[in-house]
N, C-alpha and C. Protein backbone atom coordinates (compact mmCIF):
# COMPACT_ATOMS: atom_id res chain seq x y z
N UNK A 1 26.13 30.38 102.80
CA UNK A 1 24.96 30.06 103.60
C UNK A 1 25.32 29.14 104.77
N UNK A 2 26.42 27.84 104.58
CA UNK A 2 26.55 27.39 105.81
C UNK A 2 27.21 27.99 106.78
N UNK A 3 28.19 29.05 106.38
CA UNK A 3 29.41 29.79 107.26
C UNK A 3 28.87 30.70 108.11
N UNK A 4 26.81 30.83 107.14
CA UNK A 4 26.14 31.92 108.43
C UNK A 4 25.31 31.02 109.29
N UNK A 5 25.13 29.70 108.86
CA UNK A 5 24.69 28.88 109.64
C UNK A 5 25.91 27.88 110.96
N UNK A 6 26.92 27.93 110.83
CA UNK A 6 27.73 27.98 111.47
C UNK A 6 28.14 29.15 112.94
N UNK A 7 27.88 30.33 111.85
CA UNK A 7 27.82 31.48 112.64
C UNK A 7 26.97 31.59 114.11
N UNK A 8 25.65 31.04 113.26
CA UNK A 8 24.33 31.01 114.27
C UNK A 8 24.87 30.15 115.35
N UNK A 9 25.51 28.97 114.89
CA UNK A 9 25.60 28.33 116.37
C UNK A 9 26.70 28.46 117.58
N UNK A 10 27.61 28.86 116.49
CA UNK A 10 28.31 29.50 117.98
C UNK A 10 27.69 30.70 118.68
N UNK A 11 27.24 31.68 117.88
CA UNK A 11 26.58 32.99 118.83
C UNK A 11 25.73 32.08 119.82
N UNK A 12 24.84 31.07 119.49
CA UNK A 12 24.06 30.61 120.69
C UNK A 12 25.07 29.28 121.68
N UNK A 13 26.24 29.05 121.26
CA UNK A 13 26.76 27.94 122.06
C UNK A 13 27.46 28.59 122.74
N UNK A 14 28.72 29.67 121.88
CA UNK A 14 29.69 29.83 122.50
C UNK A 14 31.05 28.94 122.50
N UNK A 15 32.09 29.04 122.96
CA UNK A 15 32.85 28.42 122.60
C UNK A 15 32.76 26.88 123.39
N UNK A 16 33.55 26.42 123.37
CA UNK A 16 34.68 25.53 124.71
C UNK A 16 33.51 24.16 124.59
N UNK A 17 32.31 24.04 123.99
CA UNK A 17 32.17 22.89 124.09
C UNK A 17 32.27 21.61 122.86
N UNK A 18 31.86 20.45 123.40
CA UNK A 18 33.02 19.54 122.59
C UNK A 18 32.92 19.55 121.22
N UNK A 19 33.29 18.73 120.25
CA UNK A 19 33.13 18.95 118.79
C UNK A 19 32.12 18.22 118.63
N UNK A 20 32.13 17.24 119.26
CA UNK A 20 30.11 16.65 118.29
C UNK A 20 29.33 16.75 118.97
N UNK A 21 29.20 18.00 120.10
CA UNK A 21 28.03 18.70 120.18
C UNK A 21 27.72 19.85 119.39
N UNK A 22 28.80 20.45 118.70
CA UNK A 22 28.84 21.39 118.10
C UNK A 22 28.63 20.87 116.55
N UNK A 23 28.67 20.01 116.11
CA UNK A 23 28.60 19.19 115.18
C UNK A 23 26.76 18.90 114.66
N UNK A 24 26.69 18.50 116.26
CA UNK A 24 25.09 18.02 115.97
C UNK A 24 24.35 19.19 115.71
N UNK A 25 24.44 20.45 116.88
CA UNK A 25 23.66 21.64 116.53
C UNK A 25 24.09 22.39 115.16
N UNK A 26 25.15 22.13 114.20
CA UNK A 26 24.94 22.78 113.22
C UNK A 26 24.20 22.12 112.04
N UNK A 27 24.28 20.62 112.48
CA UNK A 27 23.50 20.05 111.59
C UNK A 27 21.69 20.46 111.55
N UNK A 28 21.50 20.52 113.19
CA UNK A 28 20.25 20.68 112.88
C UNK A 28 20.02 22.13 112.49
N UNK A 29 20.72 23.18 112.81
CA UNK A 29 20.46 24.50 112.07
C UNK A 29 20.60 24.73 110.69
N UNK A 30 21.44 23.47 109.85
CA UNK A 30 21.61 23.34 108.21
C UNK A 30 20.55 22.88 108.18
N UNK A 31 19.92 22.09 108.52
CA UNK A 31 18.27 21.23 108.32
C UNK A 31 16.96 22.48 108.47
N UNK A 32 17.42 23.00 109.16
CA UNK A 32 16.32 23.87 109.33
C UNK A 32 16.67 25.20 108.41
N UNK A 33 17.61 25.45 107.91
CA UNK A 33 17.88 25.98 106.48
C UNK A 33 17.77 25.52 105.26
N UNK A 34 17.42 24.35 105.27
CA UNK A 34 17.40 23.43 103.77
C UNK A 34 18.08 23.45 103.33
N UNK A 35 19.41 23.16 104.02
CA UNK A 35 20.99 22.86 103.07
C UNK A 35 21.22 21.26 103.76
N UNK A 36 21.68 20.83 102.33
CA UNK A 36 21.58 19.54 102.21
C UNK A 36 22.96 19.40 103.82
N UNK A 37 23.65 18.08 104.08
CA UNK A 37 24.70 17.78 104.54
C UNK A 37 24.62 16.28 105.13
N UNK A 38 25.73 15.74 105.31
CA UNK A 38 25.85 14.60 105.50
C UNK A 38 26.58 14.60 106.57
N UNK A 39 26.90 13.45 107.68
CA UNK A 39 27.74 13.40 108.63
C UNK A 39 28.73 12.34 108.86
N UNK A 40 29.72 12.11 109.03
CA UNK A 40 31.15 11.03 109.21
C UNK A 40 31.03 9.93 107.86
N UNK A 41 31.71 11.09 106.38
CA UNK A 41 31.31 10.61 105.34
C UNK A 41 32.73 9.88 104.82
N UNK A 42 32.35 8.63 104.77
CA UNK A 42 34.09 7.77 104.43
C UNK A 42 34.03 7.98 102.85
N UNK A 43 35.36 7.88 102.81
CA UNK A 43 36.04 8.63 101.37
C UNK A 43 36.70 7.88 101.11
N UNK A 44 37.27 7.68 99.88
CA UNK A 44 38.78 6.98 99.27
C UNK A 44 39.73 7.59 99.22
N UNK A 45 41.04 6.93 99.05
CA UNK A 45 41.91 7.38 98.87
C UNK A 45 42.52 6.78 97.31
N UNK A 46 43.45 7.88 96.79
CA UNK A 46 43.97 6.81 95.28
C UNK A 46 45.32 7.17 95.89
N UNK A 47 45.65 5.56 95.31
CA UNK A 47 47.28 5.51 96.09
C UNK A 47 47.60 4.38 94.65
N UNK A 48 48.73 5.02 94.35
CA UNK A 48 49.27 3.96 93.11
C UNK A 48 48.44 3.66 92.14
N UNK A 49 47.33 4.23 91.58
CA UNK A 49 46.02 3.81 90.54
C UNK A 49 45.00 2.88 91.42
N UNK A 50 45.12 2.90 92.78
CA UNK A 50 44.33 1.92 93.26
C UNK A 50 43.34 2.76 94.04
N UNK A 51 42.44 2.79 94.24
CA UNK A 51 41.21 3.33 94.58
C UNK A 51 41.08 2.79 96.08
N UNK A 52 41.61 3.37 97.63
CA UNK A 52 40.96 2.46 98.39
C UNK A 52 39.77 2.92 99.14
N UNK A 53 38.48 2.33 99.19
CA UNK A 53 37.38 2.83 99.65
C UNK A 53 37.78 3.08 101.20
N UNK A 54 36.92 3.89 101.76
CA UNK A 54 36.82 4.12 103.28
C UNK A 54 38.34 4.73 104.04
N UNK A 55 39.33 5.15 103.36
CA UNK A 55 40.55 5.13 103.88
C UNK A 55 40.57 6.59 104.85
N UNK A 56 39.73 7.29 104.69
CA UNK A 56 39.46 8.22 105.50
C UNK A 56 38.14 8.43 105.87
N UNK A 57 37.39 9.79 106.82
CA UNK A 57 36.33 9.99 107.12
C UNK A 57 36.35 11.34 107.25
N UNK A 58 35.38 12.45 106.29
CA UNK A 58 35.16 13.78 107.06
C UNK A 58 34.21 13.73 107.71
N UNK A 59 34.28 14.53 108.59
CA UNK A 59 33.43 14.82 109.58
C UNK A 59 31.97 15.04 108.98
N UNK A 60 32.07 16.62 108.43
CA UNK A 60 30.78 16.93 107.71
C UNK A 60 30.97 17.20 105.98
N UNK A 61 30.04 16.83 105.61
CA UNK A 61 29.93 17.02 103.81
C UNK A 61 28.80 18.16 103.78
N UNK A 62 29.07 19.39 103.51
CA UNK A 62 27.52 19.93 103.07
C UNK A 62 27.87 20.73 102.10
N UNK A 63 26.57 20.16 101.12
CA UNK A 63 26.58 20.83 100.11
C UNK A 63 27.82 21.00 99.05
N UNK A 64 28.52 19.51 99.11
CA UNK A 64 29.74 19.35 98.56
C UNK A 64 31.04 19.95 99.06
N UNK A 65 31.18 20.07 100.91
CA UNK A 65 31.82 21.46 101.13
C UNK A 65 32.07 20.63 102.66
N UNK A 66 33.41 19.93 103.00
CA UNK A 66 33.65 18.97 103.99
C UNK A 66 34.86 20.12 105.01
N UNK A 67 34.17 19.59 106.04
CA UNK A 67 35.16 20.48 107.11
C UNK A 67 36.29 19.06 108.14
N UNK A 68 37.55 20.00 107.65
CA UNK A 68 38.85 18.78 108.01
C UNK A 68 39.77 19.61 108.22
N UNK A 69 40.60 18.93 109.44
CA UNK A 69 42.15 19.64 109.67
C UNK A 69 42.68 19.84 108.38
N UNK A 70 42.74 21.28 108.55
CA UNK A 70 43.77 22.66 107.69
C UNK A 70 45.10 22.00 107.25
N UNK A 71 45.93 21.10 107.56
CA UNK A 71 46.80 20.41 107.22
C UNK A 71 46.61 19.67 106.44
N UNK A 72 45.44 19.21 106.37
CA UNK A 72 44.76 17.58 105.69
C UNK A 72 44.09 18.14 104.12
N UNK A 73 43.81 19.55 104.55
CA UNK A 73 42.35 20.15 103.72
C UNK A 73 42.38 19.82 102.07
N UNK A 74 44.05 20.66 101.50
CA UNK A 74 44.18 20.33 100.07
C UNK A 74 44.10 19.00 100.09
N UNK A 75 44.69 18.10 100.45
CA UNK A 75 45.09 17.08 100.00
C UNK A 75 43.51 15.95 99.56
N UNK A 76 42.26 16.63 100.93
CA UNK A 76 41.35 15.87 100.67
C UNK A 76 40.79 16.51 99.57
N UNK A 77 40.68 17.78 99.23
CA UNK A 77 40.07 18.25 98.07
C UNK A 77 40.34 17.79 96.64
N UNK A 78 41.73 17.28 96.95
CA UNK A 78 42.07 16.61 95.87
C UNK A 78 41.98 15.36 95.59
N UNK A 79 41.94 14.26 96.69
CA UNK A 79 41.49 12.93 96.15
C UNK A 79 40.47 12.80 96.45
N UNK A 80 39.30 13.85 97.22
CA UNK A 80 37.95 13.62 96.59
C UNK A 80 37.21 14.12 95.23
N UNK A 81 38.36 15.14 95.01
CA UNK A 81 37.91 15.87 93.62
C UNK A 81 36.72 16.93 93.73
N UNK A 82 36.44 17.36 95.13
CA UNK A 82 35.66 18.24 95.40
C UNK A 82 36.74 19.94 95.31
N UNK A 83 36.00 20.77 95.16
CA UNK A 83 36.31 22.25 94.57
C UNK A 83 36.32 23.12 95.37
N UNK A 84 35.44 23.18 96.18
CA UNK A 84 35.89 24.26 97.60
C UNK A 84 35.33 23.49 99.06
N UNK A 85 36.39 24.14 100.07
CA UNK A 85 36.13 23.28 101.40
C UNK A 85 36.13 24.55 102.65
N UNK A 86 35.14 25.01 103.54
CA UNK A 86 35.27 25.41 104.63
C UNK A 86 36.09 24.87 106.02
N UNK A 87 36.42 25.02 106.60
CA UNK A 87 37.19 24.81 107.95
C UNK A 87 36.92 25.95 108.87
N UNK A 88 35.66 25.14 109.81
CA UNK A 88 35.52 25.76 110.78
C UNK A 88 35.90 25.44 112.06
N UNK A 89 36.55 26.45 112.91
CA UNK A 89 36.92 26.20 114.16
C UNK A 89 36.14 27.00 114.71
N UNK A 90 35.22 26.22 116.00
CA UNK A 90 34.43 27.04 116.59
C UNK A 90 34.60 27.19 118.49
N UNK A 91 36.14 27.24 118.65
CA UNK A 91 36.30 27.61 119.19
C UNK A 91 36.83 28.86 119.87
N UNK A 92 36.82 29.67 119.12
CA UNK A 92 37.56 30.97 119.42
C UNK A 92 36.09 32.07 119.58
N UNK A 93 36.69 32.77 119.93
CA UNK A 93 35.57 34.04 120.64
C UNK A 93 35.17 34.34 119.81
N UNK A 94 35.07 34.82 118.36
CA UNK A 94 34.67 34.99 116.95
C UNK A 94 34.45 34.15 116.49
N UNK A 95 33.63 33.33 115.81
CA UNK A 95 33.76 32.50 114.72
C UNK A 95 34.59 33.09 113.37
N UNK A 96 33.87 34.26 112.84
CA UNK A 96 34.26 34.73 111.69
C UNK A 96 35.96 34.46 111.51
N UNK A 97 36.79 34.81 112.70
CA UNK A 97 38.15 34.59 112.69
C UNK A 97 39.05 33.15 112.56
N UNK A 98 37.52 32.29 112.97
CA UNK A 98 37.97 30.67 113.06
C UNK A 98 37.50 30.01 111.27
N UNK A 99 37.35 31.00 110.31
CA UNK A 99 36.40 30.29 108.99
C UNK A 99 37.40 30.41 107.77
N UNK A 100 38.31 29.41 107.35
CA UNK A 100 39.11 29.67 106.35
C UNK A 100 38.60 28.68 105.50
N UNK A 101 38.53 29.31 104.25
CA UNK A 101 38.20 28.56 102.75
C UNK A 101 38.95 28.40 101.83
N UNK A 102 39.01 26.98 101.18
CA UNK A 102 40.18 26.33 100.58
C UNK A 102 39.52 26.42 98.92
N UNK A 103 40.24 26.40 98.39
CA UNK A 103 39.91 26.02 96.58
C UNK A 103 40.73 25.10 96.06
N UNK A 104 40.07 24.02 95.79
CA UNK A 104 41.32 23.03 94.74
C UNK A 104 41.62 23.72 93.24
């Protein structure tokens, strides 16, 4: 449901503009879908048994489902302990081609 709400906003944006304008309009198109989401959500990190609050930030949380550099992606799935993660890039002429989904 968010990957077609994602969808929606590039068909109406298009590419090339910045990320937290593209950020804000998908939020309000998740709102107007009634899917929950959150925005620049600080996270912990566990390093050595130590828990450190705030050591990172995703961008968006929705619906338990945080979008983060593809490099970064497992690693946050795993010290947030969340189960699946979208990564959308909405810059390319397709979206559909920019939407890869991760599983911890």
């Amino acid at each position: 449901m968010s990957g077609r709400a994602a969808i929606e906003v590039h068909r109406e944006l298009g590419p090339g503009l910045l990320e937290s304008s593209q950020e804000a309009c998908l939020c309000e198109e998740l709102r107007v879908r009634g899917i929950w989401w959150e925005r620049q959500v600080q996270a912990p990190v566990r390093y050595k048994g130590i828990t450190l609050k705030e050591a990172y930030r995703l961008e968006m949380l929705v619906e338990e489902i945080g979008g983060i550099h593809e490099a970064q992606m497992l690693t946050y799935l795993r010290q947030t302990g969340l189960k699946i993660a979208l990564l959308i890039n909405f810059n390319g002429v397709m979206l559909r081609d920019g939407i890869d989904r991760f599983v911890n």
